[in-house]
N, C-alpha and C. Protein backbone atom coordinates (compact mmCIF):
# COMPACT_ATOMS: atom_id res chain seq x y z
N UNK A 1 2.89 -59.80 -9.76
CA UNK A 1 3.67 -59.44 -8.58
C UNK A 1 4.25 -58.03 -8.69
N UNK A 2 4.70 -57.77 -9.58
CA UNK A 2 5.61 -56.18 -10.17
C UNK A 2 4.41 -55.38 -9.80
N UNK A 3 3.08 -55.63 -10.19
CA UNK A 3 1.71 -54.50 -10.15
C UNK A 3 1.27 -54.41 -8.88
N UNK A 4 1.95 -55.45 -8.26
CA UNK A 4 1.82 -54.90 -6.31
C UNK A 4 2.74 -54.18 -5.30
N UNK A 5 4.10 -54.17 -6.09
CA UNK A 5 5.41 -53.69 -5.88
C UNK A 5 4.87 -52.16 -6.00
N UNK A 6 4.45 -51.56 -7.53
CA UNK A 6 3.98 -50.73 -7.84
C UNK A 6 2.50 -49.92 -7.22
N UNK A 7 2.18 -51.08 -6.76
CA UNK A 7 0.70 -50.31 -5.93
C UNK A 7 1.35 -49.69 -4.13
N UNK A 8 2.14 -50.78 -3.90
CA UNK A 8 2.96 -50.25 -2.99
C UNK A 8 3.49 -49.29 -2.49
N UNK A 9 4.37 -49.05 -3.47
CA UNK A 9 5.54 -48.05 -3.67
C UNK A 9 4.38 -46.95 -3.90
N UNK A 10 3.28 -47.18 -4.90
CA UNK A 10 2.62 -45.66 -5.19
C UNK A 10 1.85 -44.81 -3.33
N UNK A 11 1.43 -46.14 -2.71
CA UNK A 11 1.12 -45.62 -1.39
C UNK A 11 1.57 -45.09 -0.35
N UNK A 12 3.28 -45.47 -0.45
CA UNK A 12 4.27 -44.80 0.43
C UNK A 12 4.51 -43.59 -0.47
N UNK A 13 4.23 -43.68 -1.29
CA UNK A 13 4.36 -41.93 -1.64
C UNK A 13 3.28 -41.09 -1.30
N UNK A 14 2.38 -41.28 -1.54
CA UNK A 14 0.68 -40.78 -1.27
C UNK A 14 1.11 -40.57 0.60
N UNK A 15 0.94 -41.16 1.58
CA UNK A 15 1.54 -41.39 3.23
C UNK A 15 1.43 -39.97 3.55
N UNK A 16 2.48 -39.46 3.03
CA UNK A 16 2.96 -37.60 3.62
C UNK A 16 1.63 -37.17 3.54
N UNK A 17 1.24 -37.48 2.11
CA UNK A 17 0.32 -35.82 2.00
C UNK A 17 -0.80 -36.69 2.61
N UNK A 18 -1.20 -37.59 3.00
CA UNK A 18 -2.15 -38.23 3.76
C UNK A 18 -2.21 -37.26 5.11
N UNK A 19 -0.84 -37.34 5.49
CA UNK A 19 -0.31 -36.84 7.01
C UNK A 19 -0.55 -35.49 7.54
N UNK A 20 -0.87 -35.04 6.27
CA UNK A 20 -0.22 -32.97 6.11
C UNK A 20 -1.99 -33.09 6.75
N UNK A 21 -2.15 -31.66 7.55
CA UNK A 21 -3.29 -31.50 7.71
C UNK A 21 -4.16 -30.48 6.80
N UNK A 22 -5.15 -30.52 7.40
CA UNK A 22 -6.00 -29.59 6.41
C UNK A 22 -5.64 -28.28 6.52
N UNK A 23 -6.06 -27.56 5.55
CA UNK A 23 -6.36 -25.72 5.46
C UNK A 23 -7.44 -24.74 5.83
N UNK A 24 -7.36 -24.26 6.50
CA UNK A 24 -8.61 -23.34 7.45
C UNK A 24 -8.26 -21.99 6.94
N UNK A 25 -9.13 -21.24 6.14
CA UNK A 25 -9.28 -19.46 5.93
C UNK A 25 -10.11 -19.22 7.52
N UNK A 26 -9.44 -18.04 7.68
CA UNK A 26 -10.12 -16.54 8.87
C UNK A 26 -9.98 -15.89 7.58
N UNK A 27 -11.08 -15.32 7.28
CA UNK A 27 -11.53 -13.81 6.85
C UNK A 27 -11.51 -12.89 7.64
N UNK A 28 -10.46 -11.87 7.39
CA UNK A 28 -10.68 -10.63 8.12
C UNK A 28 -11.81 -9.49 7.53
N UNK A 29 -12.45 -9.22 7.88
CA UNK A 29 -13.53 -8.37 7.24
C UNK A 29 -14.69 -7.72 7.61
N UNK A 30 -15.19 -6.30 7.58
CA UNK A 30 -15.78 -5.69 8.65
C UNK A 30 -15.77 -5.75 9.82
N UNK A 31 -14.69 -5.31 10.19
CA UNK A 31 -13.53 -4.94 11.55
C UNK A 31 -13.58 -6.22 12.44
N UNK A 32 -13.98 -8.14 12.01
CA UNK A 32 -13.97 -9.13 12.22
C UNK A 32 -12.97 -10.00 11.54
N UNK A 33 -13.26 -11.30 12.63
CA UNK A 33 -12.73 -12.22 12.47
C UNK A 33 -13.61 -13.45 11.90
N UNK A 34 -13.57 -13.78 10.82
CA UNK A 34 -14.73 -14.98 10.29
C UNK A 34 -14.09 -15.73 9.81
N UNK A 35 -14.76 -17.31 10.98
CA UNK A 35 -14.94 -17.44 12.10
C UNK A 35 -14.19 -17.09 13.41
N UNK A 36 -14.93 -16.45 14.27
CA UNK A 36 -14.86 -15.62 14.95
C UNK A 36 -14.09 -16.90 16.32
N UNK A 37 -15.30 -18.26 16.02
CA UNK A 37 -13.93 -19.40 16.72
C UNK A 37 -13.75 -20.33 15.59
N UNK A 38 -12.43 -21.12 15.62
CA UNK A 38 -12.26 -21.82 14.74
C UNK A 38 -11.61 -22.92 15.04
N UNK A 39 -12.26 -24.11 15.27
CA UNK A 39 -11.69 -25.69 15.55
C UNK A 39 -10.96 -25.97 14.39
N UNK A 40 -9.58 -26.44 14.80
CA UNK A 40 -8.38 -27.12 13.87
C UNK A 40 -7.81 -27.91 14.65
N UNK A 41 -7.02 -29.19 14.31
CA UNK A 41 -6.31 -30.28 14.73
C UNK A 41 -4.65 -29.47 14.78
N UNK A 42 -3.77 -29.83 15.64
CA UNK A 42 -2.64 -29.89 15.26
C UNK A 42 -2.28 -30.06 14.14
N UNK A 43 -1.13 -29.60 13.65
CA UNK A 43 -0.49 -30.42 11.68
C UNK A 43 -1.31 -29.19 11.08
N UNK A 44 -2.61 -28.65 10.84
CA UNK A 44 -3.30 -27.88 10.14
C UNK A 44 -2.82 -26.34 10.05
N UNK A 45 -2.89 -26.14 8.71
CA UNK A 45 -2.75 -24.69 8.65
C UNK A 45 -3.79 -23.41 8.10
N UNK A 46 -3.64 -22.50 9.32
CA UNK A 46 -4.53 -21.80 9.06
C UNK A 46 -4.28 -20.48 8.18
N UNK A 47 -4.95 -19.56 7.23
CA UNK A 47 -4.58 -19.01 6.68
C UNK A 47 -5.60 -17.39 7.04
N UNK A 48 -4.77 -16.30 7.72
CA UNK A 48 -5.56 -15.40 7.97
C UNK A 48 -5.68 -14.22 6.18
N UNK A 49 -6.83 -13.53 5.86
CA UNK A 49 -6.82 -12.93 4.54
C UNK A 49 -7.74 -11.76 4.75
N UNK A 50 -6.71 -10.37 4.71
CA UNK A 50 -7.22 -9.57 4.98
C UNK A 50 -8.43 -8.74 3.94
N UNK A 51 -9.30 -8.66 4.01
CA UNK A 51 -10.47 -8.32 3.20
C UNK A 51 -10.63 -6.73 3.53
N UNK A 52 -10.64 -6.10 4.39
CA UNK A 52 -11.06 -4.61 4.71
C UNK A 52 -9.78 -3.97 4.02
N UNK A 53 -10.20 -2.71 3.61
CA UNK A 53 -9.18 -1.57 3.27
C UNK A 53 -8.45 -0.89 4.00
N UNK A 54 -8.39 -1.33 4.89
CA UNK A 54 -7.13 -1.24 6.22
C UNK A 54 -6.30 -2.05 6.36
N UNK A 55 -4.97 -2.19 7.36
CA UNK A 55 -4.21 -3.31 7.77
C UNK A 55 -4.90 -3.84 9.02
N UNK A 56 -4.81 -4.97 9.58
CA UNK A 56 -4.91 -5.91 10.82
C UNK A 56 -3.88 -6.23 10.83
N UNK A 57 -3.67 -7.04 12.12
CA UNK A 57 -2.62 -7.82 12.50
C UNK A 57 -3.76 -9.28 13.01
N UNK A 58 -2.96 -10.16 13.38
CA UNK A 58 -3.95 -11.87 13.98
C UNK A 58 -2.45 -12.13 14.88
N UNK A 59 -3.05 -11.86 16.19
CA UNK A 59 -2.13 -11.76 17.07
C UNK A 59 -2.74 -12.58 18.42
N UNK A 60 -1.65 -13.67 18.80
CA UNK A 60 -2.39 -14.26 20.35
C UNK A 60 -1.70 -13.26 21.64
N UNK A 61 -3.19 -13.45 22.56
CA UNK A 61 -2.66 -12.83 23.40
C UNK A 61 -1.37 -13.02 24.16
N UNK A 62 -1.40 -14.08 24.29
CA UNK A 62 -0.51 -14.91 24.89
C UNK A 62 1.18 -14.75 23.94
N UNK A 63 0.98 -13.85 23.33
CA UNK A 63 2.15 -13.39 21.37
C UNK A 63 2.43 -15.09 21.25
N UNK A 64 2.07 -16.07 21.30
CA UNK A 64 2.47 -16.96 20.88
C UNK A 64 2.90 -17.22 19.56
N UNK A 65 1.77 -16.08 18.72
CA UNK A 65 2.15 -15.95 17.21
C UNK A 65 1.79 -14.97 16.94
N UNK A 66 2.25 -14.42 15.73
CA UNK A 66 1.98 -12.68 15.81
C UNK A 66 2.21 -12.96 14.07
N UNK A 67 1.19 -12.08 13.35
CA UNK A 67 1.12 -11.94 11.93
C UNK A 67 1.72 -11.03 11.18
N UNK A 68 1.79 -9.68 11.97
CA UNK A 68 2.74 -8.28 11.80
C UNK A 68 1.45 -7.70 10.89
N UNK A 69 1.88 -6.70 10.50
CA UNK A 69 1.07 -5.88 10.24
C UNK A 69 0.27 -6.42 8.20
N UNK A 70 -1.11 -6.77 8.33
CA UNK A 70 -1.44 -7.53 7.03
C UNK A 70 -2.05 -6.17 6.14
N UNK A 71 -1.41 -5.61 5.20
CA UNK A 71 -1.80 -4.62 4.32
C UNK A 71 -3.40 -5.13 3.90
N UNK A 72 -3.99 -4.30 3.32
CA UNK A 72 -5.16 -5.00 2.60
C UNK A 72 -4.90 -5.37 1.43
N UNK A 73 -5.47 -6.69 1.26
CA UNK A 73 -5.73 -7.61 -0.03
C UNK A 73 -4.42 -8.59 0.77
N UNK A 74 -3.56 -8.81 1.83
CA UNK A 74 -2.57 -9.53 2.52
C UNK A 74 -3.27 -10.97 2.62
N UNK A 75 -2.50 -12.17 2.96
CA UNK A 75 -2.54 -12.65 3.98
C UNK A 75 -1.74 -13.41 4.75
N UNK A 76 -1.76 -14.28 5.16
CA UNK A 76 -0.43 -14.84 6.23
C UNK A 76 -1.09 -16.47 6.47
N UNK A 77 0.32 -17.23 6.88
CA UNK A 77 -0.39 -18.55 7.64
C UNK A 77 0.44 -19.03 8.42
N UNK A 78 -0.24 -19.81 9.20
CA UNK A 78 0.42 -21.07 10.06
C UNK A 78 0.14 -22.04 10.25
N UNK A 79 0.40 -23.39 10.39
CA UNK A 79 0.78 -24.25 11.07
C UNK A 79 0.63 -24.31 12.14
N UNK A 80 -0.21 -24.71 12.52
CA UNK A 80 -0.35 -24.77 13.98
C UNK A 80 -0.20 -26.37 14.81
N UNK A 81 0.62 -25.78 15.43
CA UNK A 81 1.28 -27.34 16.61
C UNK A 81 0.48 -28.06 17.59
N UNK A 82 0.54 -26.93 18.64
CA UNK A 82 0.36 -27.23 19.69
C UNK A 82 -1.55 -27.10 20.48
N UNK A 83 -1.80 -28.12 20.88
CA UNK A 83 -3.04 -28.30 21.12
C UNK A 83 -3.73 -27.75 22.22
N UNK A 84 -4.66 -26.40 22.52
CA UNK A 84 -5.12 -25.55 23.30
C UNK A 84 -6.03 -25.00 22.62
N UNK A 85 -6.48 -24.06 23.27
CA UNK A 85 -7.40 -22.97 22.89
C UNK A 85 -6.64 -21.57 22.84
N UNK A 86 -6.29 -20.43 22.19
CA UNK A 86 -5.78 -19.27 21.87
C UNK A 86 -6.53 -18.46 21.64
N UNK A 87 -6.58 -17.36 22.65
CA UNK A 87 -7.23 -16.20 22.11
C UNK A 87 -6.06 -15.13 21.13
N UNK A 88 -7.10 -14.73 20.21
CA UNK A 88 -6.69 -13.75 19.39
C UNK A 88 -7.15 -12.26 19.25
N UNK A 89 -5.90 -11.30 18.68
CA UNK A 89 -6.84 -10.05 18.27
C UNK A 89 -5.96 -9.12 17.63
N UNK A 90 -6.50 -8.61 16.52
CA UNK A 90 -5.71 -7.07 16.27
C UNK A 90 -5.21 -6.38 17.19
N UNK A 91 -3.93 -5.91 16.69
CA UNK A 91 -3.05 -4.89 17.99
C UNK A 91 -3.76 -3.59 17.21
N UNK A 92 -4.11 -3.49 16.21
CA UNK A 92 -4.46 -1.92 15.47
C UNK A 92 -5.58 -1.79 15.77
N UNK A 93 -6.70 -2.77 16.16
CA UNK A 93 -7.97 -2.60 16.30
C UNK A 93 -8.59 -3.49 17.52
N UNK A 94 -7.91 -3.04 19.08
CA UNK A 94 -8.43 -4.36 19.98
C UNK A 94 -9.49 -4.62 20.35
N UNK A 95 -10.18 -4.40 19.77
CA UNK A 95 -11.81 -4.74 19.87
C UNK A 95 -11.97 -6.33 19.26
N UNK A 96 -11.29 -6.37 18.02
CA UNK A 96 -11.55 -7.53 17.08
C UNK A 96 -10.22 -8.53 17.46
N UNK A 97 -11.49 -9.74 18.26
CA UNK A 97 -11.14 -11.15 19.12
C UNK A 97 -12.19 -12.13 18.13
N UNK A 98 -10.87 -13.13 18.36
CA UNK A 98 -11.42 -14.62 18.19
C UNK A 98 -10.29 -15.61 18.53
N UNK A 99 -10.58 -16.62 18.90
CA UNK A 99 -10.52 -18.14 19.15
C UNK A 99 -9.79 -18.83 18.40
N UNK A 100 -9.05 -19.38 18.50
CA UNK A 100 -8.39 -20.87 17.71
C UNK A 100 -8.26 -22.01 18.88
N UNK A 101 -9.22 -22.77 18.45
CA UNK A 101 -9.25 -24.16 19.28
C UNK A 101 -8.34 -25.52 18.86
N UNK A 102 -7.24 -25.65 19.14
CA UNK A 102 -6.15 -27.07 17.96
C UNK A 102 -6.58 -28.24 19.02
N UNK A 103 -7.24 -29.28 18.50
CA UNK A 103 -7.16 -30.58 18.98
C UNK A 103 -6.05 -31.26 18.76
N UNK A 104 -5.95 -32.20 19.56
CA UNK A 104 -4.67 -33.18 19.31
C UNK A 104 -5.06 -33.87 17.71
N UNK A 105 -3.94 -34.50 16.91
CA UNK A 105 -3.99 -35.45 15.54
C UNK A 105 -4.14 -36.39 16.14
């Protein structure tokens, strides 16, 4: 009985990180965004990592979220909530767009 108490108890601990969502890299790199779109669930965090010898920024148009300026070898993340589609892009370089698609959890 105690070794089911214990199997128990070990699963309500395990629960959270069950809950936490996954981790998504954007590569910033040759004046891109890779992947250029990127499907994530709500709860998930994405992690932008600047690769070129310049700064970027990973900015929605909409500024819903804004990264500030990512030195090279940088990177930044979020959490992302709310379930839509977001366009993105460097304020230093507005040529370079991409996508974040969050499904509902």
């Amino acid at each position: 009985m105690a070794g089911q108490w214990l199997l128990v108890a070990l699963g309500a601990l395990c629960l959270p990180a069950m809950a936490a969502g996954r981790v998504h890299v954007v590569n910033i790199e040759a004046m891109q965004f890779q992947p250029s779109t990127l499907d994530v669930q709500a709860g998930d965090t994405v992690v932008w990592k600047n690769k070129d010898p310049f700064p970027h920024t990973a900015t929605a148009v909409d500024r819903s979220f804004d990264s500030g300026s990512l030195a090279p070898g940088a990177q930044w993340k979020m959490v992302v909530k709310k379930p839509g589609s977001v366009a993105y892009f460097c304020t230093l370089h507005e040529t370079m767009r991409a996508t974040l698609d969050v499904k509902p959890r």
